[in-house]
PDB file of N, CA and C in Angstrom:
ATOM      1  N   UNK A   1      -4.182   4.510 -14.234  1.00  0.00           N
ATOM      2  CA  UNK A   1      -2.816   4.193 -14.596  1.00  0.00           C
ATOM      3  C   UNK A   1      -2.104   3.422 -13.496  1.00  0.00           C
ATOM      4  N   UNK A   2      -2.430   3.823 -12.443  1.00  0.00           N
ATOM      5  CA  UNK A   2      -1.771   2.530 -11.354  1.00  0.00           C
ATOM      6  C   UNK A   2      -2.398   1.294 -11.386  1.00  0.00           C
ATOM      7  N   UNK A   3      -3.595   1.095 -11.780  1.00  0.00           N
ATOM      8  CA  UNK A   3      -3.810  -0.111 -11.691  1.00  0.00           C
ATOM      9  C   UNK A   3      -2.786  -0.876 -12.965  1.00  0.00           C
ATOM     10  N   UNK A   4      -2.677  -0.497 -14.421  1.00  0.00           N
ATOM     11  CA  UNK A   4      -2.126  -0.911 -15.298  1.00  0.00           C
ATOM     12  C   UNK A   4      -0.656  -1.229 -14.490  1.00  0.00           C
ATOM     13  N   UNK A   5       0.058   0.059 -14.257  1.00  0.00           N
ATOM     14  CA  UNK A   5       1.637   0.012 -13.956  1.00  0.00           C
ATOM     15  C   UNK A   5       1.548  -1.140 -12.616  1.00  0.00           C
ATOM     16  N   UNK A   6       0.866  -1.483 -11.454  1.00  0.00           N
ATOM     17  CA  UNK A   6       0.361  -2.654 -10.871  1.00  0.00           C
ATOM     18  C   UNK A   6       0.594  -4.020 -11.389  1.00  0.00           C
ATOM     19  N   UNK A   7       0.117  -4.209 -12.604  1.00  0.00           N
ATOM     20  CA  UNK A   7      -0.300  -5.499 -12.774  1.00  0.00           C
ATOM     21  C   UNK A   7       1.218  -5.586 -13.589  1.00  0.00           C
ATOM     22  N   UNK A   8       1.617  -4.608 -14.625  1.00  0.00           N
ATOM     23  CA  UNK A   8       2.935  -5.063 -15.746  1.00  0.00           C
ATOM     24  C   UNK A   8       3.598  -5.150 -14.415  1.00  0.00           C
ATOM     25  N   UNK A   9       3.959  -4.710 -13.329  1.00  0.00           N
ATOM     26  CA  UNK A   9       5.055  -5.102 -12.532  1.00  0.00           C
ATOM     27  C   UNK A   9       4.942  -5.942 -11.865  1.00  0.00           C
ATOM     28  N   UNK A  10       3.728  -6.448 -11.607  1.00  0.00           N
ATOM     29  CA  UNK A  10       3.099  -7.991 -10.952  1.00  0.00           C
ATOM     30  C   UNK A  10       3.761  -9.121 -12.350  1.00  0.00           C
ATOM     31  N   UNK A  11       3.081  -8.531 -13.579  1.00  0.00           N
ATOM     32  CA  UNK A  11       3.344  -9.133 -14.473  1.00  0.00           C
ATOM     33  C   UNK A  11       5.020  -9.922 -14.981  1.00  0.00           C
ATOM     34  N   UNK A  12       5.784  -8.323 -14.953  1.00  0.00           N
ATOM     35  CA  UNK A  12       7.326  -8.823 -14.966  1.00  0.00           C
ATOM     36  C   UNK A  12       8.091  -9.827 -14.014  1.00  0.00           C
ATOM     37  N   UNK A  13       7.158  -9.459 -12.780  1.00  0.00           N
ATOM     38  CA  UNK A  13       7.925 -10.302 -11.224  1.00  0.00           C
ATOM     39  C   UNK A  13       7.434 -11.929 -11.565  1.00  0.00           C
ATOM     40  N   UNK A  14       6.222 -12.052 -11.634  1.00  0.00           N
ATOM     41  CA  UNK A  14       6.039 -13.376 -11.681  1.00  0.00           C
ATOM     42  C   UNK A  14       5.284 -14.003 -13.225  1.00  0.00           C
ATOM     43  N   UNK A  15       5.599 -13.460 -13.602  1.00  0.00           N
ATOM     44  CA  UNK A  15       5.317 -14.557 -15.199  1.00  0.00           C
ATOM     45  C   UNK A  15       6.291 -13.890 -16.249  1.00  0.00           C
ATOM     46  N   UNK A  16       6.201 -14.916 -17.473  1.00  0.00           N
ATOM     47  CA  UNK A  16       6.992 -14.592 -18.546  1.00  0.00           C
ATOM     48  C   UNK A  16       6.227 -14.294 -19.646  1.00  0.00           C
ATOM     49  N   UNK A  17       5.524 -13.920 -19.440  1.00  0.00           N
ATOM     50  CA  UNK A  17       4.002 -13.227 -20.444  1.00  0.00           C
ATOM     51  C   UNK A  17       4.715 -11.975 -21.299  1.00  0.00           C
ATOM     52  N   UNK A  18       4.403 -11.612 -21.901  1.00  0.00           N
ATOM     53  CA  UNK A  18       5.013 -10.619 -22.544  1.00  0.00           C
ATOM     54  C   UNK A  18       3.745  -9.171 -22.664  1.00  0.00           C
ATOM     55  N   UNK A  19       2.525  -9.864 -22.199  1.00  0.00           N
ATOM     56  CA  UNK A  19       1.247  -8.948 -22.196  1.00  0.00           C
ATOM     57  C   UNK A  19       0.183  -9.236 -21.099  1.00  0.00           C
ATOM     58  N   UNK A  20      -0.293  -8.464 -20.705  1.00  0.00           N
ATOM     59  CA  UNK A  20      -1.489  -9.145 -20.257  1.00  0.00           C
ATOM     60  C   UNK A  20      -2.641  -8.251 -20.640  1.00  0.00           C
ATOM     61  N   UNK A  21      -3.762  -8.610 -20.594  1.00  0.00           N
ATOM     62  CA  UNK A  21      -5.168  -7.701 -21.038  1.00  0.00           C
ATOM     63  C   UNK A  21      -6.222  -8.921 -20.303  1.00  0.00           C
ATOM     64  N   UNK A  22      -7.454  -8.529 -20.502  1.00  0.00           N
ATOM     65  CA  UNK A  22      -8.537  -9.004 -20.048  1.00  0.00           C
ATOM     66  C   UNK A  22      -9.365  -9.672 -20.595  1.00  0.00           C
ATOM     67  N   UNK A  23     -10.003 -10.973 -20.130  1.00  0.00           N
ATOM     68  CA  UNK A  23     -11.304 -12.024 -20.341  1.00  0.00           C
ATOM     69  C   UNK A  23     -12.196 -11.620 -20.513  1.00  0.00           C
ATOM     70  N   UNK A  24     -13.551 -11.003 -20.644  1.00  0.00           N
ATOM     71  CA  UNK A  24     -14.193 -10.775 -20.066  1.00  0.00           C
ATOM     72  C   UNK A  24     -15.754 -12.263 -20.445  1.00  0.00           C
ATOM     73  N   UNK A  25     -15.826 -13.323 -19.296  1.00  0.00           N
ATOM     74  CA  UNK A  25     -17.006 -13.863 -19.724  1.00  0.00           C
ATOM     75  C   UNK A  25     -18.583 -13.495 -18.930  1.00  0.00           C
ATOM     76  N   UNK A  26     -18.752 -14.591 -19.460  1.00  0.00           N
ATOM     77  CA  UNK A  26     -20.486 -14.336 -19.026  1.00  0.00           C
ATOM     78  C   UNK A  26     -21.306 -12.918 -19.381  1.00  0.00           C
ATOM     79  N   UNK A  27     -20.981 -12.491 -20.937  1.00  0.00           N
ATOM     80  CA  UNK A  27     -21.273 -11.681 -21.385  1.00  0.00           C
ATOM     81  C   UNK A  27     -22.829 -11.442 -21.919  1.00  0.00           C
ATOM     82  N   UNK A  28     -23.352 -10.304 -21.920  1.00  0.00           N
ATOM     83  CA  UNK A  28     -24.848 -10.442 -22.391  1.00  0.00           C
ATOM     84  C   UNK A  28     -25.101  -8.812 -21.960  1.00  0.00           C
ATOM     85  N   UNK A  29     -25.970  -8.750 -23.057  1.00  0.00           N
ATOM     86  CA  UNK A  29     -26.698  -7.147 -23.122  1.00  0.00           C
ATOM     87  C   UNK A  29     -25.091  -6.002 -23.396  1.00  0.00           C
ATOM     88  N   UNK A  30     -25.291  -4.709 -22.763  1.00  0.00           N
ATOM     89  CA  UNK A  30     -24.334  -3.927 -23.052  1.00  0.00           C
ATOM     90  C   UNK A  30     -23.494  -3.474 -21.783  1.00  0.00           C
ATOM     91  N   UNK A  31     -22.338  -3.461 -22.540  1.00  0.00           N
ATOM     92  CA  UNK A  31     -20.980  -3.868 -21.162  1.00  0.00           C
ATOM     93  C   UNK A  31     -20.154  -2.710 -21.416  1.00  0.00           C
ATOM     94  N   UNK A  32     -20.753  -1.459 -21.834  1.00  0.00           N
ATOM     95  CA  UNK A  32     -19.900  -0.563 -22.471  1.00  0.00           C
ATOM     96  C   UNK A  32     -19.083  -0.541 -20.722  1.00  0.00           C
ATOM     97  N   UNK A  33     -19.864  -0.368 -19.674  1.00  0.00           N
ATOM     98  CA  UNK A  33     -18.885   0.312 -18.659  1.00  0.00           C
ATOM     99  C   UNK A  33     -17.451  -0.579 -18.373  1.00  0.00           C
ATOM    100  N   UNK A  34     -17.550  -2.034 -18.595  1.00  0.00           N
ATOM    101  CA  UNK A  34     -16.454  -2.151 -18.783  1.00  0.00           C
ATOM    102  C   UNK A  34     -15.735  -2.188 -19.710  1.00  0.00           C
ATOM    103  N   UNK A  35     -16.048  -1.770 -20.798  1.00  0.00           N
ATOM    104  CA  UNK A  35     -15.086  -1.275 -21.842  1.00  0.00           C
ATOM    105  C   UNK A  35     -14.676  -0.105 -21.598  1.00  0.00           C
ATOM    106  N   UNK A  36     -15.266   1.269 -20.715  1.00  0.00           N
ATOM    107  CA  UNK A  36     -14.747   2.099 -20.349  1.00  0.00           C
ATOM    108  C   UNK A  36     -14.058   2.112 -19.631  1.00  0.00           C
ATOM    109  N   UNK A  37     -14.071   0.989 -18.991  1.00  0.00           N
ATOM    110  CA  UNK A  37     -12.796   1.024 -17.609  1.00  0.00           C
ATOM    111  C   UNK A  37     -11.930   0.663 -17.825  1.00  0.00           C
ATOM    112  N   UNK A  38     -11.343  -0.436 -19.158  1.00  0.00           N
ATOM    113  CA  UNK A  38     -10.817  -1.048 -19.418  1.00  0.00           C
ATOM    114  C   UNK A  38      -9.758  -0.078 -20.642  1.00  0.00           C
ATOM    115  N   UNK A  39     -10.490   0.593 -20.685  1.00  0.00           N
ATOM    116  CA  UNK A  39      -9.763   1.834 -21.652  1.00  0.00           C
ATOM    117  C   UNK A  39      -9.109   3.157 -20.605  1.00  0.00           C
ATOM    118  N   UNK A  40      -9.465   3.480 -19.775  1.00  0.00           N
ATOM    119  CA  UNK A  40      -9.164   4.679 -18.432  1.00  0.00           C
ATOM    120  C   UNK A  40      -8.214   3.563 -18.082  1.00  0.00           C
ATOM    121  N   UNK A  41      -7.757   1.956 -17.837  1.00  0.00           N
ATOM    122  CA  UNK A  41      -6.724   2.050 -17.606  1.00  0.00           C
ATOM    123  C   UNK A  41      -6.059   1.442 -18.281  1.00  0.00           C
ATOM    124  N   UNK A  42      -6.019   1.362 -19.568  1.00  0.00           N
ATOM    125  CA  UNK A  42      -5.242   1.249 -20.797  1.00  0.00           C
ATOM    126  C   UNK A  42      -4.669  -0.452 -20.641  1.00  0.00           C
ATOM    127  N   UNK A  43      -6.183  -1.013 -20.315  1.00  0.00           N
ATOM    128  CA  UNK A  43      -5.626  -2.362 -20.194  1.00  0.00           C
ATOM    129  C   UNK A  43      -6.218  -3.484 -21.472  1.00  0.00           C
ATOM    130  N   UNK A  44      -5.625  -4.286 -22.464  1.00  0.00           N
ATOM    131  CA  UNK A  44      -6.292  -4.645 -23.682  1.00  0.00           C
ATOM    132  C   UNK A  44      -7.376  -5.519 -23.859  1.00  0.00           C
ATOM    133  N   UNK A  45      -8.782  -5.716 -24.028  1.00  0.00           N
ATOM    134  CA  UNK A  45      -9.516  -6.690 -24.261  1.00  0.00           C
ATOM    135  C   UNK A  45      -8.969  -8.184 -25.165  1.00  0.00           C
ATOM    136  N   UNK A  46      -8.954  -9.288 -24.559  1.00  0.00           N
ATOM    137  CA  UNK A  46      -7.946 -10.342 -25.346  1.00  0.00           C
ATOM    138  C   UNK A  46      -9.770 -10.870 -25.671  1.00  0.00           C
ATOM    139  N   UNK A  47     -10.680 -10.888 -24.996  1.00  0.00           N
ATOM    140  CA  UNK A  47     -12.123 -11.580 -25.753  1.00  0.00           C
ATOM    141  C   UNK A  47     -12.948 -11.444 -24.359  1.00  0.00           C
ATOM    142  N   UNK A  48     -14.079 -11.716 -25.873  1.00  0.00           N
ATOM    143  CA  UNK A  48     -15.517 -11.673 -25.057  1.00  0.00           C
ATOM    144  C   UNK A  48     -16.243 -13.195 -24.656  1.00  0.00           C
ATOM    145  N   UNK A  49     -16.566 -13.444 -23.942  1.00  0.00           N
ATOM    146  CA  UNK A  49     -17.122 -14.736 -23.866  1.00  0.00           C
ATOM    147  C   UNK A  49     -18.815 -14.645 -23.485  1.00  0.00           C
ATOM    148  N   UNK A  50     -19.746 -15.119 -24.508  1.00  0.00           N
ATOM    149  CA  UNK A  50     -21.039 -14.751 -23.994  1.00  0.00           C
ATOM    150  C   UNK A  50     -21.086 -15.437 -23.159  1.00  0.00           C
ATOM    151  N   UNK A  51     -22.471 -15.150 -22.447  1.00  0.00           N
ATOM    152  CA  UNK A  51     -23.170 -15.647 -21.324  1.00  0.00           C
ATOM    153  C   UNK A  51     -23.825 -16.757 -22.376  1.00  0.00           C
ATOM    154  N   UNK A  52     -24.009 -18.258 -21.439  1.00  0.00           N
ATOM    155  CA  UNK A  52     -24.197 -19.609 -22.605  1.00  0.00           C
ATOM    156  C   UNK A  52     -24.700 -19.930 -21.164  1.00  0.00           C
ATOM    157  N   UNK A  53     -25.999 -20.918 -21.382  1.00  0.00           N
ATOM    158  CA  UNK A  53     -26.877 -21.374 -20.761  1.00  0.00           C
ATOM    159  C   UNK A  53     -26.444 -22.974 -20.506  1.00  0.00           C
ATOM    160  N   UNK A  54     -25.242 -23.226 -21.211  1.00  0.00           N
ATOM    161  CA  UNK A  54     -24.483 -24.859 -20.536  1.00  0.00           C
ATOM    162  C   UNK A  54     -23.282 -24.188 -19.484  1.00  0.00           C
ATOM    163  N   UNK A  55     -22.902 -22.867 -19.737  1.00  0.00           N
ATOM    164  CA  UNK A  55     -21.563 -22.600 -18.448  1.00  0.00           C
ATOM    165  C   UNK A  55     -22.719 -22.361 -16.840  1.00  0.00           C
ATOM    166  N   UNK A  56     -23.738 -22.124 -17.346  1.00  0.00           N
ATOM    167  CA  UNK A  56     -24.679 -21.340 -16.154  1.00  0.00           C
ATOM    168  C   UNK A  56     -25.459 -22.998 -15.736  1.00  0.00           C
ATOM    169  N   UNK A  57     -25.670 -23.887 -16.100  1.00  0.00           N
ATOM    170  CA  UNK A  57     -26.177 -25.077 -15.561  1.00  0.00           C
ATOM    171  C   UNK A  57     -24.987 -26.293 -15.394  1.00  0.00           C
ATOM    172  N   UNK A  58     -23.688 -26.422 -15.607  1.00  0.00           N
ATOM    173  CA  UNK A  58     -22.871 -26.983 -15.256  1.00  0.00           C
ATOM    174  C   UNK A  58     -22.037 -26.077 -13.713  1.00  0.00           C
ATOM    175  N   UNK A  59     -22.530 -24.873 -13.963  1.00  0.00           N
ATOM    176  CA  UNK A  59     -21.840 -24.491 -12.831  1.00  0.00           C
ATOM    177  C   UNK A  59     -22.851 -24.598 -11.726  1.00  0.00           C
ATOM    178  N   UNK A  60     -23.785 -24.885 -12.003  1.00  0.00           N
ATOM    179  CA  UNK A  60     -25.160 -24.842 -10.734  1.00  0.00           C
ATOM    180  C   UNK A  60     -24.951 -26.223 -10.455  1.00  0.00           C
ATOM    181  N   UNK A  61     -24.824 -27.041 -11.218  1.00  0.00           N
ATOM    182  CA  UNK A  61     -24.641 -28.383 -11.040  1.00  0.00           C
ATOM    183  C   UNK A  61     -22.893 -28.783 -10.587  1.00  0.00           C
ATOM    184  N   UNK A  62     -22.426 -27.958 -10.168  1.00  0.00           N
ATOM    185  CA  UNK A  62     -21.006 -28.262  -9.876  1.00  0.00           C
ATOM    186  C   UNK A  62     -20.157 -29.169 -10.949  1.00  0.00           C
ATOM    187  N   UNK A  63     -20.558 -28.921 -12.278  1.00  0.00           N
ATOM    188  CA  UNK A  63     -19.781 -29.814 -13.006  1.00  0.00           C
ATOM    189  C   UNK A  63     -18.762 -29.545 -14.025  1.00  0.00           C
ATOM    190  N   UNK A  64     -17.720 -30.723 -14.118  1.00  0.00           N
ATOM    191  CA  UNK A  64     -16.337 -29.636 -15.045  1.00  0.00           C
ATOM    192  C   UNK A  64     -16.854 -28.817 -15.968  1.00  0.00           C
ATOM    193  N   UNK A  65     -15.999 -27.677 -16.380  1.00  0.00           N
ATOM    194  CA  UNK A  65     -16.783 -26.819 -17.591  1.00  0.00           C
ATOM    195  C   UNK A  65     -15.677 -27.463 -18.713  1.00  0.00           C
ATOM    196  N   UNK A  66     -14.570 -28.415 -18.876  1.00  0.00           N
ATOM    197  CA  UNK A  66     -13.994 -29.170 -19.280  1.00  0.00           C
ATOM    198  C   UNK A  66     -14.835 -29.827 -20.504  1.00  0.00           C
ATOM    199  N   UNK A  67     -16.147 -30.800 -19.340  1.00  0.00           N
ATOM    200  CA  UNK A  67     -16.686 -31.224 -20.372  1.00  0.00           C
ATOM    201  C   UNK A  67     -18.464 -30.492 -20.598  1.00  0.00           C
ATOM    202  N   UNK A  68     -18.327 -29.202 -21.311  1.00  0.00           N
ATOM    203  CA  UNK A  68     -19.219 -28.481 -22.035  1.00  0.00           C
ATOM    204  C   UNK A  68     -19.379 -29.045 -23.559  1.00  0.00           C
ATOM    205  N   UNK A  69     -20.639 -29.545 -24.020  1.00  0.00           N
ATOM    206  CA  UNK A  69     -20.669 -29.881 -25.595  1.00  0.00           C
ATOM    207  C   UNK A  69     -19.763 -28.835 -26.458  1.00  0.00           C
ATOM    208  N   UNK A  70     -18.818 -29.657 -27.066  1.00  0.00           N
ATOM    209  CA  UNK A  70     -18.410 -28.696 -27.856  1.00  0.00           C
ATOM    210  C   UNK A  70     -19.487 -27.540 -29.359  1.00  0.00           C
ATOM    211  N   UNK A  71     -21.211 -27.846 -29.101  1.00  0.00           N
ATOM    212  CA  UNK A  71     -21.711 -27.542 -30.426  1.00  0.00           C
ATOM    213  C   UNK A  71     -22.291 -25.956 -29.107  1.00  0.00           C
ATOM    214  N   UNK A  72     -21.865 -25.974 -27.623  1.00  0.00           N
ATOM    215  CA  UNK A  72     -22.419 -24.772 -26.946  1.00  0.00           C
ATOM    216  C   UNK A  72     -21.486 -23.532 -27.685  1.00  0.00           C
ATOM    217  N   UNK A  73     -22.057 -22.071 -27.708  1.00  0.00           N
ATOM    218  CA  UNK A  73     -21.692 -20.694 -28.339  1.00  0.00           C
ATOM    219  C   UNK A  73     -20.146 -20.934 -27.466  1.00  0.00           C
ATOM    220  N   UNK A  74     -20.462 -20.759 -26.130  1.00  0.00           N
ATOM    221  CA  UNK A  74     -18.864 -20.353 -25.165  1.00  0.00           C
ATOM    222  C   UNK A  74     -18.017 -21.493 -25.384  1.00  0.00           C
ATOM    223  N   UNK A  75     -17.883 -22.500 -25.752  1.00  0.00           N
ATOM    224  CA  UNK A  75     -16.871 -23.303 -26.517  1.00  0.00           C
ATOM    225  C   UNK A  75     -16.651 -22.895 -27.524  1.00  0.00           C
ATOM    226  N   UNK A  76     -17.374 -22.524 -28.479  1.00  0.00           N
ATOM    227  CA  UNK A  76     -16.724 -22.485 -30.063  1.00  0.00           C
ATOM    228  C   UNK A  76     -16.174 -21.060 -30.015  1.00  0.00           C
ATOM    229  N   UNK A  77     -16.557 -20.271 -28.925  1.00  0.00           N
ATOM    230  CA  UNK A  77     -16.146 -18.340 -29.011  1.00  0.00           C
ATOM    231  C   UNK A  77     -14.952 -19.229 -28.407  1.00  0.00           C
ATOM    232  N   UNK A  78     -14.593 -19.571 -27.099  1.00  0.00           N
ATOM    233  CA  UNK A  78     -13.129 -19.757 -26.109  1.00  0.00           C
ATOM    234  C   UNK A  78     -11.844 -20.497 -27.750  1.00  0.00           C
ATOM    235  N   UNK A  79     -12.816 -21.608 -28.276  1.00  0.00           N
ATOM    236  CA  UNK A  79     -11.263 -22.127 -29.297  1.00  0.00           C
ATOM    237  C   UNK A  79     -11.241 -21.498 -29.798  1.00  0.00           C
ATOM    238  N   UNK A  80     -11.735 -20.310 -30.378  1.00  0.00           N
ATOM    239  CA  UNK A  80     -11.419 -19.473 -31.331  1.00  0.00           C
ATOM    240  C   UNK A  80     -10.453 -18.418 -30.607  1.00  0.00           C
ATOM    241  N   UNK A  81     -10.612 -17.798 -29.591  1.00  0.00           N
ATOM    242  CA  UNK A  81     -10.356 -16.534 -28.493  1.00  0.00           C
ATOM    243  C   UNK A  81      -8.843 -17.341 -28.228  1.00  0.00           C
ATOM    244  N   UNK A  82      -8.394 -19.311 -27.639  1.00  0.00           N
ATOM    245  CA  UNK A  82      -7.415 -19.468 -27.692  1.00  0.00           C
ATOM    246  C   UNK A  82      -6.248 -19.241 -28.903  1.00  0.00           C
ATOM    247  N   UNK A  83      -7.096 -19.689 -29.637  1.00  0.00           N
ATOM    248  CA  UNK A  83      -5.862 -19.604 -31.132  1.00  0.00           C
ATOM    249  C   UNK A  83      -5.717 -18.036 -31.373  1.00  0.00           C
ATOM    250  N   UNK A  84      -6.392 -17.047 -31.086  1.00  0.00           N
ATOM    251  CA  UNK A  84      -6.322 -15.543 -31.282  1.00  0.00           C
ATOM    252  C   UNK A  84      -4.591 -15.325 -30.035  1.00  0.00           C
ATOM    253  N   UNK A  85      -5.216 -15.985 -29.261  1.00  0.00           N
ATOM    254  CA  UNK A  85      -4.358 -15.801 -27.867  1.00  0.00           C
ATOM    255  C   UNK A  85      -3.118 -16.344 -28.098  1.00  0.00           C
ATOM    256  N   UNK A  86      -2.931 -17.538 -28.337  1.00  0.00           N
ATOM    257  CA  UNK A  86      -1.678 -17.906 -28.505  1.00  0.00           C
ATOM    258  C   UNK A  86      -0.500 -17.560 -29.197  1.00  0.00           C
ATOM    259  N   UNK A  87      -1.481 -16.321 -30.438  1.00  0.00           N
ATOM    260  CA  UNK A  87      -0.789 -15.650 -31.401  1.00  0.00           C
ATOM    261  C   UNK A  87       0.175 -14.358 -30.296  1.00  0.00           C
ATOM    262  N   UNK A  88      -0.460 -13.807 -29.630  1.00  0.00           N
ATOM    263  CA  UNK A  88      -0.129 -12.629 -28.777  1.00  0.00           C
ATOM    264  C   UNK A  88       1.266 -13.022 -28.387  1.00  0.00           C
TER     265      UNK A  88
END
């Protein structure tokens, strides 16, 4: 609970967000523990982003993740996860 009451008062001081919750990318296999942690401190999952084999070779290659093919999984999960988001 301090970490939550932490961040909403980080949250109120410097942004005009009305929520905050958590990213979580580079996803793969089972992540229950951070879904457990993420629940002990009552903080909201906003999306999952898998683990995608163009974020893991543009980042080895130092290159924008800007321009990722839009036909890779973690592009088409992120536009979807934005328009979910923007609703919030």
């Amino acid at each position: 609970m301090k970490l939550q009451s932490r961040l909403n008062n980080l949250r109120k001081k410097y942004s005009k967000y009305r929520k905050i919750g958590v990213i979580v990318n580079r996803v793969k296999d089972d992540i229950n523990i951070i879904l457990d942690k993420l629940k002990e401190y009552n903080l909201p999952l906003f999306a999952l982003i898998p683990e995608d084999e163009f974020f893991t070779k543009f980042d080895l290659e130092g290159k924008a993740l800007v321009k990722i093919p839009e036909d890779s999984i973690s592009f088409q999960k992120i536009a979807a996860d934005i328009k979910k988001l923007l609703e919030i």
